[in-house]
N, C-alpha and C. Protein backbone atom coordinates (compact mmCIF):
# COMPACT_ATOMS: atom_id res chain seq x y z
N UNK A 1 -77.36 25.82 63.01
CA UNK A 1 -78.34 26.90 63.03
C UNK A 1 -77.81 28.12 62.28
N UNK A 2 -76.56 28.51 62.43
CA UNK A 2 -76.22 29.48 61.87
C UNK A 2 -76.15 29.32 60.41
N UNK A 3 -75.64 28.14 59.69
CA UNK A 3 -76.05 28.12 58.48
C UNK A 3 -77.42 27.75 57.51
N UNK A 4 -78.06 27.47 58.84
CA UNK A 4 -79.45 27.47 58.29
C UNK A 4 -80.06 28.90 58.16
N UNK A 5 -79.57 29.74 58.79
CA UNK A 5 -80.54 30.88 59.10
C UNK A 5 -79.15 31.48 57.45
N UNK A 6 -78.29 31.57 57.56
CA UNK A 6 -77.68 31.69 56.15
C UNK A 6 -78.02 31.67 54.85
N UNK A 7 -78.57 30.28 54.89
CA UNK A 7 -78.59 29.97 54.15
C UNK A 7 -80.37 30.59 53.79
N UNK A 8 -81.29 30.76 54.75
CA UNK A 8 -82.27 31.17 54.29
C UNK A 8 -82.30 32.85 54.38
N UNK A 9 -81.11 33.10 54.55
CA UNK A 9 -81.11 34.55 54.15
C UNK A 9 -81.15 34.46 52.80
N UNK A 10 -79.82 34.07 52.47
CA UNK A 10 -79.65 33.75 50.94
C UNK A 10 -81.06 33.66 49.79
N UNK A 11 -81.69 32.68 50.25
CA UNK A 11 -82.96 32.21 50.19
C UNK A 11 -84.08 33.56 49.81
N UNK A 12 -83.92 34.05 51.24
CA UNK A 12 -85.08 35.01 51.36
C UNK A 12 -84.70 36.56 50.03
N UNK A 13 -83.65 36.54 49.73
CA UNK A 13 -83.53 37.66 48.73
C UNK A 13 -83.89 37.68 47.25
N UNK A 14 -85.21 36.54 46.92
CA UNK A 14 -86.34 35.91 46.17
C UNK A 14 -87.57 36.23 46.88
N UNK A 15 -88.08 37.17 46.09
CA UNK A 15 -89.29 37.40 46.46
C UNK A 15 -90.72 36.50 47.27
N UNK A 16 -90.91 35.06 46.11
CA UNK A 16 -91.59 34.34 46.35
C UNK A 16 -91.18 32.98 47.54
N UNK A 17 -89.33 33.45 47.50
CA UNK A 17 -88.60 32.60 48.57
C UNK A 17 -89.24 32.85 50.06
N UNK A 18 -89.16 34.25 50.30
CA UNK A 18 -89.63 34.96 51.28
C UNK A 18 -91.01 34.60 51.71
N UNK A 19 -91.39 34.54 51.02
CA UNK A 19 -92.92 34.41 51.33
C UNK A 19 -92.77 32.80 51.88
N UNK A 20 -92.53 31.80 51.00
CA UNK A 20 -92.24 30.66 51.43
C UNK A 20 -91.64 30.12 52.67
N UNK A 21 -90.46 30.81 53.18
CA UNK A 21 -90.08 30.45 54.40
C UNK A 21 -90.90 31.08 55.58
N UNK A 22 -91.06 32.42 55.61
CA UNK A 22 -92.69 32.51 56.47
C UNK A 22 -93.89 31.54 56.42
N UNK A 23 -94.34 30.67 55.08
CA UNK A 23 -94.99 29.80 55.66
C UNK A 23 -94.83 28.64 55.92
N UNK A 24 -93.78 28.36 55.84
CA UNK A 24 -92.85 27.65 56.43
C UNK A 24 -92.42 27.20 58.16
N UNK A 25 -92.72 28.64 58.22
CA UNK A 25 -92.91 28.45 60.19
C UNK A 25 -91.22 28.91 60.37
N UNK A 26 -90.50 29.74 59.53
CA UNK A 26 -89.38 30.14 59.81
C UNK A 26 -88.91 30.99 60.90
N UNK A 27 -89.74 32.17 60.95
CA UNK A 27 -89.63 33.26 61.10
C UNK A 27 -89.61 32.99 62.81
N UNK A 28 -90.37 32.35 63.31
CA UNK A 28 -90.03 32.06 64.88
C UNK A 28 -88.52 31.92 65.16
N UNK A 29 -88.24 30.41 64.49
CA UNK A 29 -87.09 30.00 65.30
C UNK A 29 -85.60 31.00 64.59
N UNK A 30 -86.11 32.06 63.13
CA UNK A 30 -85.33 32.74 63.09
C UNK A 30 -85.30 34.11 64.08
N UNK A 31 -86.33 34.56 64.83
CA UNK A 31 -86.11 35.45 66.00
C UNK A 31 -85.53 34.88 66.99
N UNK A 32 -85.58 33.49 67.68
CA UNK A 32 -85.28 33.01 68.29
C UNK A 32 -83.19 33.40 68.05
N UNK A 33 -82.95 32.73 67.21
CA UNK A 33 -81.64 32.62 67.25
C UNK A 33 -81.34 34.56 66.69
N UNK A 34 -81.60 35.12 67.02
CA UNK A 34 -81.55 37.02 67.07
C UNK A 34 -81.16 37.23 68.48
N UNK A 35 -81.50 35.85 69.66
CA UNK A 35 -80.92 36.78 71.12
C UNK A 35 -80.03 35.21 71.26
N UNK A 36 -79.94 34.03 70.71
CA UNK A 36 -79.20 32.91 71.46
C UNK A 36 -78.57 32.19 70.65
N UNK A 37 -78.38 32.93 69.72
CA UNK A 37 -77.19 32.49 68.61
C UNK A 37 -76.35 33.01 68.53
N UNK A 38 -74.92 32.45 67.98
CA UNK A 38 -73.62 32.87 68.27
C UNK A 38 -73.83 33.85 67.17
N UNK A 39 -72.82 35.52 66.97
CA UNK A 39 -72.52 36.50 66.48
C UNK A 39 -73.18 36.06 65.15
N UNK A 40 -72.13 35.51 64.30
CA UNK A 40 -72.88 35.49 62.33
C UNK A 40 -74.15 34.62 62.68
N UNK A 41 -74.60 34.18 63.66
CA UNK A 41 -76.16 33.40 63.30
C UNK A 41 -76.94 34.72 63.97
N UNK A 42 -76.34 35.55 64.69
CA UNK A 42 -77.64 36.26 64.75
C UNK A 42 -77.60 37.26 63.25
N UNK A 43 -76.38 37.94 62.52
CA UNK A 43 -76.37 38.50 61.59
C UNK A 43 -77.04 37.86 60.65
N UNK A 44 -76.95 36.24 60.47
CA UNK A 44 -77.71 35.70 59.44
C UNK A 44 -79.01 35.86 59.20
N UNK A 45 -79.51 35.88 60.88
CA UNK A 45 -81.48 35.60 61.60
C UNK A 45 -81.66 37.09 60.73
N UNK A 46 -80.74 37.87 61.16
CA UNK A 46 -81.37 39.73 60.77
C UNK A 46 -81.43 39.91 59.55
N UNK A 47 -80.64 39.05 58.76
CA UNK A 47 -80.49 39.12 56.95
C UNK A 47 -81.59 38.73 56.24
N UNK A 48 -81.98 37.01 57.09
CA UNK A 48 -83.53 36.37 56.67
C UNK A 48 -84.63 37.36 56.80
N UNK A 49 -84.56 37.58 58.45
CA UNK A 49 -85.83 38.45 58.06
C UNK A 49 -86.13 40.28 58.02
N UNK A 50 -84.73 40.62 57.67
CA UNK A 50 -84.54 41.63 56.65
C UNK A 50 -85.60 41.49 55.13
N UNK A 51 -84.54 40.51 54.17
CA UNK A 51 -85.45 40.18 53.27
C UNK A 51 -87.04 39.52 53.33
N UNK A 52 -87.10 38.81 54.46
CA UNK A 52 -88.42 38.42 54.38
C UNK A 52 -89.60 39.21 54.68
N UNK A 53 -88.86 40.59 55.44
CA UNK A 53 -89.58 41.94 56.09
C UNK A 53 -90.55 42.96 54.11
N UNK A 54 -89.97 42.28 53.15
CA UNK A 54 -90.16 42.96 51.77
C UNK A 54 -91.85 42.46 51.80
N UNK A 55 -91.95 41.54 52.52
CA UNK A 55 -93.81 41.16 52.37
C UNK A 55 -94.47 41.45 53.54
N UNK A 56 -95.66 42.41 52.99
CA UNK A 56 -96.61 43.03 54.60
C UNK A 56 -96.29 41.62 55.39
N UNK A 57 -97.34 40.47 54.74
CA UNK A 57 -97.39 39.91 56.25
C UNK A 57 -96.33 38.80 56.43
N UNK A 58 -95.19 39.27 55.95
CA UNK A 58 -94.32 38.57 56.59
C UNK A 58 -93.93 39.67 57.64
N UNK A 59 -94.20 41.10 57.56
CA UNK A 59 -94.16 42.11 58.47
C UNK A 59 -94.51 41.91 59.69
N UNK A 60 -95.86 41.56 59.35
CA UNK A 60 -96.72 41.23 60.77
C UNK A 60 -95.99 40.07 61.07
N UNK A 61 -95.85 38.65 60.55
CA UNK A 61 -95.51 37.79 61.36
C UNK A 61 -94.26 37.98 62.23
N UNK A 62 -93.28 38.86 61.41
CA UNK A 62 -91.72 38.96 62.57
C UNK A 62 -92.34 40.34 63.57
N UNK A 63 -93.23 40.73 63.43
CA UNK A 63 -93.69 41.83 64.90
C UNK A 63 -94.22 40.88 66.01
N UNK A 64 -94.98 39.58 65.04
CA UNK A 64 -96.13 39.48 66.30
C UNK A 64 -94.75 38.18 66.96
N UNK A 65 -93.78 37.67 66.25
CA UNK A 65 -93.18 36.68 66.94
C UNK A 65 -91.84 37.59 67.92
N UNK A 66 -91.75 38.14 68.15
CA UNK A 66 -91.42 38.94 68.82
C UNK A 66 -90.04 39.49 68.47
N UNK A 67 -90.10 39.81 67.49
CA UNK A 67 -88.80 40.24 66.47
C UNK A 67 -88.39 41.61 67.38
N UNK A 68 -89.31 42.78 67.61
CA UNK A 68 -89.03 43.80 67.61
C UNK A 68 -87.60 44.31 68.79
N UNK A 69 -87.81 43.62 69.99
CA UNK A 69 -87.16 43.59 70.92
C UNK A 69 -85.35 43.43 70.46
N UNK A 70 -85.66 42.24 69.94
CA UNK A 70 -84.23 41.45 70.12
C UNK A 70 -83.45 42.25 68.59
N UNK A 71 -84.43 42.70 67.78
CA UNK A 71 -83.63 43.67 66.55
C UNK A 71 -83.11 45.04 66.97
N UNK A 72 -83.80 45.63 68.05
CA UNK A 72 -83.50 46.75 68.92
C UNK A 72 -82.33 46.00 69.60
N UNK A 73 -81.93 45.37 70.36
CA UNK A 73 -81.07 45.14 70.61
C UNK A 73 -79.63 44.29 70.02
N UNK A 74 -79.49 44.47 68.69
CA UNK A 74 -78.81 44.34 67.84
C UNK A 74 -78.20 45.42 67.80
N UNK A 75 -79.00 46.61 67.58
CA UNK A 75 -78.42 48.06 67.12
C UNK A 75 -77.49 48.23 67.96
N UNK A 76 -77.37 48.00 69.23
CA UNK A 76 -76.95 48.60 70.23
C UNK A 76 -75.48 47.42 70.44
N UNK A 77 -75.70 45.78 70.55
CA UNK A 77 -74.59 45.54 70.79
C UNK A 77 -74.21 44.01 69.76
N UNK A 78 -74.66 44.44 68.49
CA UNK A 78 -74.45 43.36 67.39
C UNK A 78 -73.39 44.03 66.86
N UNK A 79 -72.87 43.08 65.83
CA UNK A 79 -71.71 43.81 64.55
C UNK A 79 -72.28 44.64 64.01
N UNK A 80 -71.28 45.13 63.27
CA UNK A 80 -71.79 46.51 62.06
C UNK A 80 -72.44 45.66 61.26
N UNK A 81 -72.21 44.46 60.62
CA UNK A 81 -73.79 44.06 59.69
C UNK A 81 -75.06 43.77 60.76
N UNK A 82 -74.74 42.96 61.33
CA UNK A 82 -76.29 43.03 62.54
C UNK A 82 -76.83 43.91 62.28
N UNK A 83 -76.21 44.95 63.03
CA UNK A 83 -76.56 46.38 62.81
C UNK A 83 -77.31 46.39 61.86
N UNK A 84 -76.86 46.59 60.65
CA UNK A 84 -77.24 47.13 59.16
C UNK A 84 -78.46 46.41 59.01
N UNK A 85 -78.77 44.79 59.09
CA UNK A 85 -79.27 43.94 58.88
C UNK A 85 -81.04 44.63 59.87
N UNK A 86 -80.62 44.65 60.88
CA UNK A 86 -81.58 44.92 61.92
C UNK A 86 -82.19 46.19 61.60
N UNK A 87 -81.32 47.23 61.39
CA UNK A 87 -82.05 48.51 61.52
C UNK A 87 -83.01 49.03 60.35
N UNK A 88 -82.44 47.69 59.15
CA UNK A 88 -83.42 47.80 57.63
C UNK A 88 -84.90 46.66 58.31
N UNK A 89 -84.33 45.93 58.83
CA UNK A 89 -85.97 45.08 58.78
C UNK A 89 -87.10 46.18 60.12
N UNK A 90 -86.08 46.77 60.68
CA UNK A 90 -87.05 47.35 61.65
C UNK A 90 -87.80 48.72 60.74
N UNK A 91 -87.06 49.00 60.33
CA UNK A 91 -87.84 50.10 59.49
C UNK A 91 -88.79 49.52 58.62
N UNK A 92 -88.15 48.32 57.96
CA UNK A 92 -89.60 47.85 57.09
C UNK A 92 -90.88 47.72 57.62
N UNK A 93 -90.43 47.06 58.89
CA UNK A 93 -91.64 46.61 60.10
C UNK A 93 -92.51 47.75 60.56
N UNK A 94 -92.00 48.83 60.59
CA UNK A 94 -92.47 50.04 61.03
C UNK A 94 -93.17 50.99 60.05
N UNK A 95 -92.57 50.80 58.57
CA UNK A 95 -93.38 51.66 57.92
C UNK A 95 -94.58 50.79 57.61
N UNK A 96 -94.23 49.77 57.34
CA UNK A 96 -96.15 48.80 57.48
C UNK A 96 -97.04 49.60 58.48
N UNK A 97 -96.42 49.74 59.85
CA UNK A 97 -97.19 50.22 61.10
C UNK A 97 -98.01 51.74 60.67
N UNK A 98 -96.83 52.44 59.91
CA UNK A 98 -97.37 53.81 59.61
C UNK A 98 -98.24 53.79 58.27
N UNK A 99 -97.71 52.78 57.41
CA UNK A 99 -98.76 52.84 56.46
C UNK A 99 -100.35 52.32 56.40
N UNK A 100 -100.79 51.76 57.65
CA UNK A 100 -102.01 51.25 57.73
C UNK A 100 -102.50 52.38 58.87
N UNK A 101 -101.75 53.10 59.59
CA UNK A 101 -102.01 53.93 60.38
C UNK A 101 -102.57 55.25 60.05
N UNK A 102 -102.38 55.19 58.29
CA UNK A 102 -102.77 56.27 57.60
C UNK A 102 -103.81 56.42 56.71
């Protein structure tokens, strides 16, 4: 798992990659492993959908699969990339929120 979610980080830093592994049905089992994967698989999950956060509705899909929670709780007790990883896709996620809000 951890090098899958790696490896589609890797992946996801291609525009049209991104898009692809969202329809793909990624983006679940990459939130999933964000609260029950060992340390670098959750840094990996936050990297995927970091980059995959670059497309609105790959936006919506990591809000509505319940990304928001378990990336908040990265900040607080992930590594310094977690961290990094998490606190860029949450902002992406969020300015979508404010930009349709406007």
């Amino acid at each position: 798992k951890e090098n899958a979610a790696g490896a589609l980080w890797n992946l996801a830093f291609i525009d049209k990659n991104s898009v692809a592994i969202a329809q793909a049905g990624a983006i679940p089992p990459l939130v999933n492993l964000l609260t029950s994967g060992s340390a670098d698989a959750k840094e990996n999950a936050a990297g995927a959908l970091r980059h995959s956060a670059k497309d609105d509705e790959n936006k919506v899909a990591i809000a509505e699969a319940g990304a928001i929670p378990p990336l908040v709780n990265l900040l607080t007790s992930g590594t310094a990339d977690a961290k990094s990883r998490s606190s860029t896709c949450l902002l992406q996620v969020l300015l979508l929120q404010k930009k349709r809000s406007c």
